[in-house]
Protein backbone atom coordinates (compact mmCIF):
# COMPACT_ATOMS: atom_id res chain seq x y z
CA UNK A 1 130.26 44.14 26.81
CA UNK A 2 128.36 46.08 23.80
CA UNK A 3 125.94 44.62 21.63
CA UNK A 4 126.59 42.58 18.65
CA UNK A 5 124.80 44.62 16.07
CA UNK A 6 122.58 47.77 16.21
CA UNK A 7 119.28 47.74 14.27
CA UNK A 8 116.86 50.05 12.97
CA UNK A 9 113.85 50.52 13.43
CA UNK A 10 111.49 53.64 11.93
CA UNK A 11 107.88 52.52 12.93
CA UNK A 12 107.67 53.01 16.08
CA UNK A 13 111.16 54.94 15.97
CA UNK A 14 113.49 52.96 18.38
CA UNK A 15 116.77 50.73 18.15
CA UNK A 16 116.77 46.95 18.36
CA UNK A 17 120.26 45.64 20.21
CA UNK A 18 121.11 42.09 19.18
CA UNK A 19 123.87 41.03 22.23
CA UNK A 20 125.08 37.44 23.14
CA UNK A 21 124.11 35.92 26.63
CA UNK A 22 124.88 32.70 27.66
CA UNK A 23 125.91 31.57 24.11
CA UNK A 24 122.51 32.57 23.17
CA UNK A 25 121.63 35.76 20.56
CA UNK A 26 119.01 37.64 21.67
CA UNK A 27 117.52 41.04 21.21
CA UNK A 28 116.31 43.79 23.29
CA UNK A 29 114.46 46.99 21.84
CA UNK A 30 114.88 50.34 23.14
CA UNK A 31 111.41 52.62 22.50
CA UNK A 32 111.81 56.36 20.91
CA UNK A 33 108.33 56.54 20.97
CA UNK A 34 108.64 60.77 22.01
CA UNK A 35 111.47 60.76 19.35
CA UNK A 36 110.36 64.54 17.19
CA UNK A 37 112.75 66.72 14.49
CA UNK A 38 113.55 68.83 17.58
CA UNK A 39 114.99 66.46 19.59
CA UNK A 40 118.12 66.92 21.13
CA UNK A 41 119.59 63.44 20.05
CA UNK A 42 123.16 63.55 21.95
CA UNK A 43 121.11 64.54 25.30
CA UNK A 44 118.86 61.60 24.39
CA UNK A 45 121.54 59.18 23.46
CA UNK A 46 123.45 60.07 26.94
CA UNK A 47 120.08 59.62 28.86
CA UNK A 48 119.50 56.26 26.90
CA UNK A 49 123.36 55.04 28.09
CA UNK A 50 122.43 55.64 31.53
CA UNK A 51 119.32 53.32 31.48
CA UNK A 52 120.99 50.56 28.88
CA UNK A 53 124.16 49.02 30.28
CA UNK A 54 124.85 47.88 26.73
CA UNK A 55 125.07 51.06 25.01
CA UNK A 56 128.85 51.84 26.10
CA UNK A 57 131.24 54.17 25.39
CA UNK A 58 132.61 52.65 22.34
CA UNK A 59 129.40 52.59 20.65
CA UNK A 60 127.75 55.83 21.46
CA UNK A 61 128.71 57.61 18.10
CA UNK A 62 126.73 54.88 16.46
CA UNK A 63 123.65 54.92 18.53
CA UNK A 64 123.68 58.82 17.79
CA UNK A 65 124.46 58.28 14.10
CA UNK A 66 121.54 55.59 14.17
CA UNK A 67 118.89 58.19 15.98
CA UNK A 68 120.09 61.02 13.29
CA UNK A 69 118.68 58.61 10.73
CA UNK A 70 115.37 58.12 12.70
CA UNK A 71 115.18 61.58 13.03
CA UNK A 72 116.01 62.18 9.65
CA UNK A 73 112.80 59.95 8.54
CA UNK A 74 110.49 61.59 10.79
CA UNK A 75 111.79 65.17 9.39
CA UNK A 76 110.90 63.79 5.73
CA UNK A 77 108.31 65.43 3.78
CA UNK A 78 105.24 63.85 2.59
CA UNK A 79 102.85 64.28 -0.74
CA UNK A 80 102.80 60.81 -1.80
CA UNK A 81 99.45 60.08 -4.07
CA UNK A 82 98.55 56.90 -4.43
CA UNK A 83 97.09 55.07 -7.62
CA UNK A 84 95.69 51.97 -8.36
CA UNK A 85 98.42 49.02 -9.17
CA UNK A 86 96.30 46.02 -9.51
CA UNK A 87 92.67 44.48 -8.65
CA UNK A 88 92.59 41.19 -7.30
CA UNK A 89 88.88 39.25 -8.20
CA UNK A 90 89.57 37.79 -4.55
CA UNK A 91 86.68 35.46 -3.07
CA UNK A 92 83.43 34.39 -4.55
CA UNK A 93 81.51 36.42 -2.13
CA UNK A 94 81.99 40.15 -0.66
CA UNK A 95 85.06 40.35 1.49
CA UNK A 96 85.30 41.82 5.27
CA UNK A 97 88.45 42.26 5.98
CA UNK A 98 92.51 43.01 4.73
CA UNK A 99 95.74 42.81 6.71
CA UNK A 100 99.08 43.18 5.59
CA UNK A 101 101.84 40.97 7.10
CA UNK A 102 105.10 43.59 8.58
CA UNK A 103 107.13 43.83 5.29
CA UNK A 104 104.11 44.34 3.19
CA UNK A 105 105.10 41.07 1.29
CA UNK A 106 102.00 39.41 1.72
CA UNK A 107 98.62 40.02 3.30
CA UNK A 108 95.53 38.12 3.74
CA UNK A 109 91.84 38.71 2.86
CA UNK A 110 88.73 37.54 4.97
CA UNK A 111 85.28 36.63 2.98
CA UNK A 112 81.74 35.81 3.52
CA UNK A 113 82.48 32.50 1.76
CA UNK A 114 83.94 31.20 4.89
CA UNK A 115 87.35 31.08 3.92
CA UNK A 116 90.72 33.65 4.58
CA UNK A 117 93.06 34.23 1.54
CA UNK A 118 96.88 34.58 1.47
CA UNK A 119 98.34 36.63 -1.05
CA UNK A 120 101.58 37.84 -2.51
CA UNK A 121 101.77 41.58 -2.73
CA UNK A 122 103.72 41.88 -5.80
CA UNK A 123 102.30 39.07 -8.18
CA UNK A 124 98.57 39.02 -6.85
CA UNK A 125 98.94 35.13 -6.61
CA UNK A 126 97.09 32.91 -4.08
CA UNK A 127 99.18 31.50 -1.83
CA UNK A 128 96.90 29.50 0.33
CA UNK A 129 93.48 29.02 1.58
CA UNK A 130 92.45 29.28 5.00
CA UNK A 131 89.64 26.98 5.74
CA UNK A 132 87.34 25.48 8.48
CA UNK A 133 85.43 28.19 9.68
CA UNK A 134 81.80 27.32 9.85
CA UNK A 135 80.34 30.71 8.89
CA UNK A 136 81.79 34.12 7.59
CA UNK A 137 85.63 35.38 8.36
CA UNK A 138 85.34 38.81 9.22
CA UNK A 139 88.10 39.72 11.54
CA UNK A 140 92.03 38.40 10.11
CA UNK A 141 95.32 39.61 11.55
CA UNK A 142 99.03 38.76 11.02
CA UNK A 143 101.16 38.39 14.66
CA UNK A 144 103.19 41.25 13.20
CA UNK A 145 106.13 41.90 13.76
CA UNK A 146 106.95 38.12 13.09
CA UNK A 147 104.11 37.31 10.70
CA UNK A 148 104.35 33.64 10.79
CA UNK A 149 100.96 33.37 12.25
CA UNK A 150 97.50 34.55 11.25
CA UNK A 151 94.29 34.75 13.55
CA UNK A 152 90.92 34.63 12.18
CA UNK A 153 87.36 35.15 13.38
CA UNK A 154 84.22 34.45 12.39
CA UNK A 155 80.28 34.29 12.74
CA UNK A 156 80.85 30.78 14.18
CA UNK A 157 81.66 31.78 17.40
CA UNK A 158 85.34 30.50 17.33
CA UNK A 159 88.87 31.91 16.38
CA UNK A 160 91.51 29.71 14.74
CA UNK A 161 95.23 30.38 14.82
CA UNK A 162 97.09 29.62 11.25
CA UNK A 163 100.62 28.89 10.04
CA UNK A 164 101.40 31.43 7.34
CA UNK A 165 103.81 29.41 6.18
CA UNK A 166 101.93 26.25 5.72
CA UNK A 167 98.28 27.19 6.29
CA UNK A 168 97.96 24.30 8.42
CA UNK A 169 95.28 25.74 12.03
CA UNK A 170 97.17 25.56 14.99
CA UNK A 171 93.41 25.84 17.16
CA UNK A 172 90.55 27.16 17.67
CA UNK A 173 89.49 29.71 20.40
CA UNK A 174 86.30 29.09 21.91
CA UNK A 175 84.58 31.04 24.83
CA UNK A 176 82.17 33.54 23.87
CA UNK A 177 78.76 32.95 24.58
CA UNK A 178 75.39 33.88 23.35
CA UNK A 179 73.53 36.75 26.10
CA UNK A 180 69.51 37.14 25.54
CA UNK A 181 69.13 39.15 22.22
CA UNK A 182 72.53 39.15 20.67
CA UNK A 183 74.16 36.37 18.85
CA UNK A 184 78.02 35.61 19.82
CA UNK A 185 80.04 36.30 16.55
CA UNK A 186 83.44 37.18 16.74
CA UNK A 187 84.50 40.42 14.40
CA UNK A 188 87.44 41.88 15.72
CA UNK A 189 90.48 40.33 17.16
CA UNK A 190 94.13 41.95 17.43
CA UNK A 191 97.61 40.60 17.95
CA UNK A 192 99.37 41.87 20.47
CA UNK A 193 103.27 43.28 19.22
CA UNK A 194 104.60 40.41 21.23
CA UNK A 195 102.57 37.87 19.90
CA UNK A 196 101.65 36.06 22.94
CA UNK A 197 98.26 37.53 23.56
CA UNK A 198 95.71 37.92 21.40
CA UNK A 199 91.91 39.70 21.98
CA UNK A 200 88.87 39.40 19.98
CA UNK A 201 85.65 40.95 20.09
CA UNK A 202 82.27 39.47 20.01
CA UNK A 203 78.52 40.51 19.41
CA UNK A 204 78.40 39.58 22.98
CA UNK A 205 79.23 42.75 23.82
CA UNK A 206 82.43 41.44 25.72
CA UNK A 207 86.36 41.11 24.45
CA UNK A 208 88.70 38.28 25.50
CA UNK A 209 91.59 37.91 26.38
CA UNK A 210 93.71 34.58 25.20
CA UNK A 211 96.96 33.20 25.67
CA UNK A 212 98.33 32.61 22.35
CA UNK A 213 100.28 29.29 23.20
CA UNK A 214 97.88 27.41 25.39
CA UNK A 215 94.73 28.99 23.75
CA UNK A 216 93.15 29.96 27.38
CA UNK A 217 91.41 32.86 28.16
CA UNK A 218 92.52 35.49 30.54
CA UNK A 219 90.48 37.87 30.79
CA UNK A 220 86.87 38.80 29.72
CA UNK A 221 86.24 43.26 28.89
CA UNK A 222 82.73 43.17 29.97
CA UNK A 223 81.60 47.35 30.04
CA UNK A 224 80.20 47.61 26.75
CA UNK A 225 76.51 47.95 26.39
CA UNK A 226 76.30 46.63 22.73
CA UNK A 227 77.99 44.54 20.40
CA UNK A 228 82.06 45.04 20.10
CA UNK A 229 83.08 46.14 16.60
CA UNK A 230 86.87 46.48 17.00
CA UNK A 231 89.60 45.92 19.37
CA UNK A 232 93.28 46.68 19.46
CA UNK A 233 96.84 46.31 21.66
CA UNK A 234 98.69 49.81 21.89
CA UNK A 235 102.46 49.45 20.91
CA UNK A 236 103.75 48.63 24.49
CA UNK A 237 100.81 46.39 25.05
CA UNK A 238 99.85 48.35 27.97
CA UNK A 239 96.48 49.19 27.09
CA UNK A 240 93.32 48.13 24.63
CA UNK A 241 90.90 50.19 22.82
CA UNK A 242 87.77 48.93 22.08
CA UNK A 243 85.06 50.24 19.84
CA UNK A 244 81.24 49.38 19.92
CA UNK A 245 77.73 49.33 18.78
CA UNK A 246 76.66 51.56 21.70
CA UNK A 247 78.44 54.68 20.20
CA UNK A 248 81.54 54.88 22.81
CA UNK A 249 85.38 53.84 22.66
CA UNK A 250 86.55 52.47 25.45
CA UNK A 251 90.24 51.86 26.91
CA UNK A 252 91.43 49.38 29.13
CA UNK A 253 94.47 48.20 31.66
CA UNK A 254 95.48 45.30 29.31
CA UNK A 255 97.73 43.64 32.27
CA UNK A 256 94.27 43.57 34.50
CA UNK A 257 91.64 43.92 32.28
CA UNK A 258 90.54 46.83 34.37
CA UNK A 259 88.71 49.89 32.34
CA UNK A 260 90.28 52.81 32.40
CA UNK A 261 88.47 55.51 30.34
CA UNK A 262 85.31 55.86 28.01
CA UNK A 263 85.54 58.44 24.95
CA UNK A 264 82.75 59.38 23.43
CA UNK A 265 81.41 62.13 20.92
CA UNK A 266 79.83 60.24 17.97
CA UNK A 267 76.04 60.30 17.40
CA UNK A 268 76.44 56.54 15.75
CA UNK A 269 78.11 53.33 16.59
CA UNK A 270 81.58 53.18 16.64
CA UNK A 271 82.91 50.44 13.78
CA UNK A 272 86.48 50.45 14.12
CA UNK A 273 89.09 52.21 15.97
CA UNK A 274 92.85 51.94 16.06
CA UNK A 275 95.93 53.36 18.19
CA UNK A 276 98.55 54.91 15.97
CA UNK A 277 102.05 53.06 16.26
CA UNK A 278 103.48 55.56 19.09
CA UNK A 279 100.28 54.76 21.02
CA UNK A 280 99.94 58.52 21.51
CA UNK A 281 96.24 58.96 19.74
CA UNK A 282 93.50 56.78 19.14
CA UNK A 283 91.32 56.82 15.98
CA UNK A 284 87.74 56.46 15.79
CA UNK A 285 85.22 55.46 12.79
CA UNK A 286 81.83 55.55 12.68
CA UNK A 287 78.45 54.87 11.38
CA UNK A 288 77.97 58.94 11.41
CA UNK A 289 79.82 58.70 8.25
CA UNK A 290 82.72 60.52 10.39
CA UNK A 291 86.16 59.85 11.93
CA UNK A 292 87.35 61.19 15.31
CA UNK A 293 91.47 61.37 16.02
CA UNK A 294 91.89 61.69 20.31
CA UNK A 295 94.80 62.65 22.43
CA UNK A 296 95.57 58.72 24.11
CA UNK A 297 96.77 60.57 27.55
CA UNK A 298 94.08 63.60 27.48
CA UNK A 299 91.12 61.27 26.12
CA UNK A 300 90.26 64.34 24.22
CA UNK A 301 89.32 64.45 20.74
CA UNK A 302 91.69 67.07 18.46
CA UNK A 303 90.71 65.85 15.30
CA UNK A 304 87.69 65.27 13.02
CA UNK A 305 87.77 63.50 9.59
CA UNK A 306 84.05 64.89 8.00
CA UNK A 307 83.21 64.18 4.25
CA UNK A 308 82.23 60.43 3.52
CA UNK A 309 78.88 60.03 2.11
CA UNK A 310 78.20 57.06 4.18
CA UNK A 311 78.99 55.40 7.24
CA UNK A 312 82.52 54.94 7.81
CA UNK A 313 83.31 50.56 8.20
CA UNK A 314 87.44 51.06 8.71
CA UNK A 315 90.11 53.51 9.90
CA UNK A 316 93.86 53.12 10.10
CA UNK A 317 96.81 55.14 11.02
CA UNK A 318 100.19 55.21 8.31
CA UNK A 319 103.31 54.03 9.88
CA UNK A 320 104.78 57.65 10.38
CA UNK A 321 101.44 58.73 12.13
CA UNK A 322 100.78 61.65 9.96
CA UNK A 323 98.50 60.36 7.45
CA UNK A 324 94.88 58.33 8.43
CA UNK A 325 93.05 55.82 5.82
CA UNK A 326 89.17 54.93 5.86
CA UNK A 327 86.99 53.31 3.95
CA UNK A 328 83.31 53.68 3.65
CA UNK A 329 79.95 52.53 2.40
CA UNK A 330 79.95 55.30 -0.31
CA UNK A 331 82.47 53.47 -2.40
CA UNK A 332 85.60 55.28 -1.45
CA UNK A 333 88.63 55.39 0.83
CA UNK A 334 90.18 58.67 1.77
CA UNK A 335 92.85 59.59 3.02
CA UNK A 336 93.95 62.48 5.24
CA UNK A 337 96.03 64.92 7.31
CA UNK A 338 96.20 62.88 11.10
CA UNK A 339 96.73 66.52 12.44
CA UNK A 340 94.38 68.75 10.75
CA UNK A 341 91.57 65.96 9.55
CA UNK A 342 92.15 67.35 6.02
CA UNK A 343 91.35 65.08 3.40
CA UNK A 344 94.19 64.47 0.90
CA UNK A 345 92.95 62.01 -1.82
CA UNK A 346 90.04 60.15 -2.70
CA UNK A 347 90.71 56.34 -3.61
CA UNK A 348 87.70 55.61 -6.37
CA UNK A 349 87.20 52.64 -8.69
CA UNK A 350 84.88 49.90 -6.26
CA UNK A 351 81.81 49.59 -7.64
CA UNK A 352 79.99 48.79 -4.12
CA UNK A 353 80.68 49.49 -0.34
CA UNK A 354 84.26 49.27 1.12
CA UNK A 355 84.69 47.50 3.89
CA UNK A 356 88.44 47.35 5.11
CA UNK A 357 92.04 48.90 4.39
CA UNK A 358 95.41 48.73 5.01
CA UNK A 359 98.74 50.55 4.81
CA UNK A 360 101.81 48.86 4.62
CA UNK A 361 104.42 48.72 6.97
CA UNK A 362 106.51 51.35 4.93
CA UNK A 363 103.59 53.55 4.16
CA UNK A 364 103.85 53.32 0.73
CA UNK A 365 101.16 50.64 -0.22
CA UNK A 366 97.51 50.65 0.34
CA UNK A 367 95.07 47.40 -0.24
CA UNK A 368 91.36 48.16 -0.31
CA UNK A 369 88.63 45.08 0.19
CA UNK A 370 84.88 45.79 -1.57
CA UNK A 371 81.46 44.16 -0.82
CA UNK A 372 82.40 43.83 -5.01
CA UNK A 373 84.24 40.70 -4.06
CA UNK A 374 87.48 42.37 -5.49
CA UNK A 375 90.62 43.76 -3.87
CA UNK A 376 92.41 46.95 -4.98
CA UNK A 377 96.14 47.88 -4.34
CA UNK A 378 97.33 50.53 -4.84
CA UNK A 379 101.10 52.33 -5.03
């Protein structure tokens, strides 16, 4: 029996089947993560049938028709400017942190007033207020793809797990600990694309691992030698990245927990890093005031992003992969060429440092969060 519907999907590039089993609907996803303009997409379709039992005969035009598109998308040309649509006066005090839910229709802000903010994209209005934290929110993420949940964590040691739709905290994450010399904040924490685990990163200079529906740690990263600054899933969930005070990037075996690799190369410490959405290369930003793009299977770096004036707080990949936004202490967020480190545009208009951005899930939106206490978006 076929599947019930065929879905796209353009970032990662793959194909969601939706199939009754049971008298249940469920879906299954099928990865076109090596998916290129040159692709031979009926070779790829008939490889795909031998692997998926549900992709049969009768449906095979469609799957190639479907993979044309994705093809199609990937092929597409890209100039897109962006300019400044709106500014948000967003929290009372700076903010450290934006995230965009998957359709872009809402995203959240983190503040040193101790509270998260949920927005609507389009109108700028407040949709709720995310409160209990004891001390700053610096690290906020949406479970995306579902976005019905939002993680936060903060300088009081604990992460809390939110209802979107409600606002109402699910609970609260607690397990780092203080180690002589370094206080135990959590600022970074990632969702993986599953939404059953979840990792933050502490000053503690370790990252844990939690399960999302009992709240119980997993696994503890311990490899660093200074404080974690960032910390992200890869697409498949297969492996972490980790970024730190101590200048290095670091990838792990997310099933074990078991390090796998250490990339290094910047004369600073590392303050964010990121995988791009094919899991292929890993970005790196740092206090240098520059940006490093490496090869996720080679651990070498082929890219450099050199021109901020200051140290560099946030890095992100597009959806497409082809186009890498940071934001720095000189005021600005660039963006630029993923394959050449060529810097395309200059984002100006914050009148003190940047700390976070975002892109969208289409691309096509960027929202920019100041030590200014405003947010910028921008089309």
């Amino acid at each position: 029996m076929g599947p019930r519907r065929l879905l796209l999907r353009y970032f990662p590039p793959g194909i969601i089947l939706e199939y009754v089993e049971g008298g249940e609907l469920k879906t299954r996803s099928i990865d076109l993560l090596d998916l290129s303009p040159h692709t031979d997409v009926i070779a790829l379709v008939e490889e795909i049938q031998k692997e998926e039992p549900l992709i049969t005969a009768s449906c095979k035009e469609h799957v190639i028709r479907l993979v044309q598109r994705l093809q199609e998308k990937l092929g597409e040309k890209e100039d897109h400017k962006f300019y400044l649509f709106k500014v948000l006066r967003a929290h009372i005090l700076p903010l450290t942190n934006v995230a965009f839910n998957k359709s872009g229709s809402c995203f959240i802000t983190g503040s040193y007033d101790r509270t998260c903010k949920v927005w609507d994209t389009a109108s700028g209005e407040e949709l709720h207020t995310l409160e209990g934290h004891k001390n700053v929110v610096y690290a906020i993420a949406f479970n995306n793809p579902y976005g019905d949940k939002i993680a936060t964590g903060s300088f009081d040691k604990t992460c809390k797990l939110w209802s979107t739709e409600t606002g109402k905290c699910y609970h609260t994450f607690r397990g780092h600990t203080a180690e002589i010399g370094h206080s135990a904040e959590i600022v970074a924490l990632s969702f993986n694309t599953t939404g059953d685990r979840i990792i933050t990163g502490s000053f503690d200079c370790t990252v844990g691992v939690w399960d999302v529906v009992t709240g119980r740690m997993l696994h503890v990263l311990i490899g660093h030698r200074g404080e974690i600054s960032s910390a992200q899933f890869n697409w498949d969930c297969s492996l972490i990245v980790t970024g730190s005070m101590d200048k290095t990037c670091m990838l792990w075996n997310a099933t074990t927990g078991a390090h796998i690799a250490t990339l290094t190369g910047h004369s600073d410490e590392i303050m964010d890093v990121c995988f791009d959405y094919a899991g292929q290369r890993i970005a790196t930003a740092s206090a240098d005031g520059s940006g490093r793009v490496y090869n996720a299977e080679t651990k070498k770096c082929i890219a450099k992003l050199e021109g901020h004036g200051g140290e560099i707080s946030k890095i992100c990949f597009n959806p497409k992969g082809n186009r890498i936004l940071t934001a720095s202490s000189d005021k600005t967020a660039r963006l630029w060429d993923a394959a050449t480190g060529h810097c395309l545009q200059i984002l100006e208009g914050h009148t003190d440092e940047i700390f976070s951005c975002a892109f969208n899930y289409k691309g096509n939106i960027i929202i920019t969060g100041s030590k200014d206490n405003t947010c910028r978006v921008w089309h």
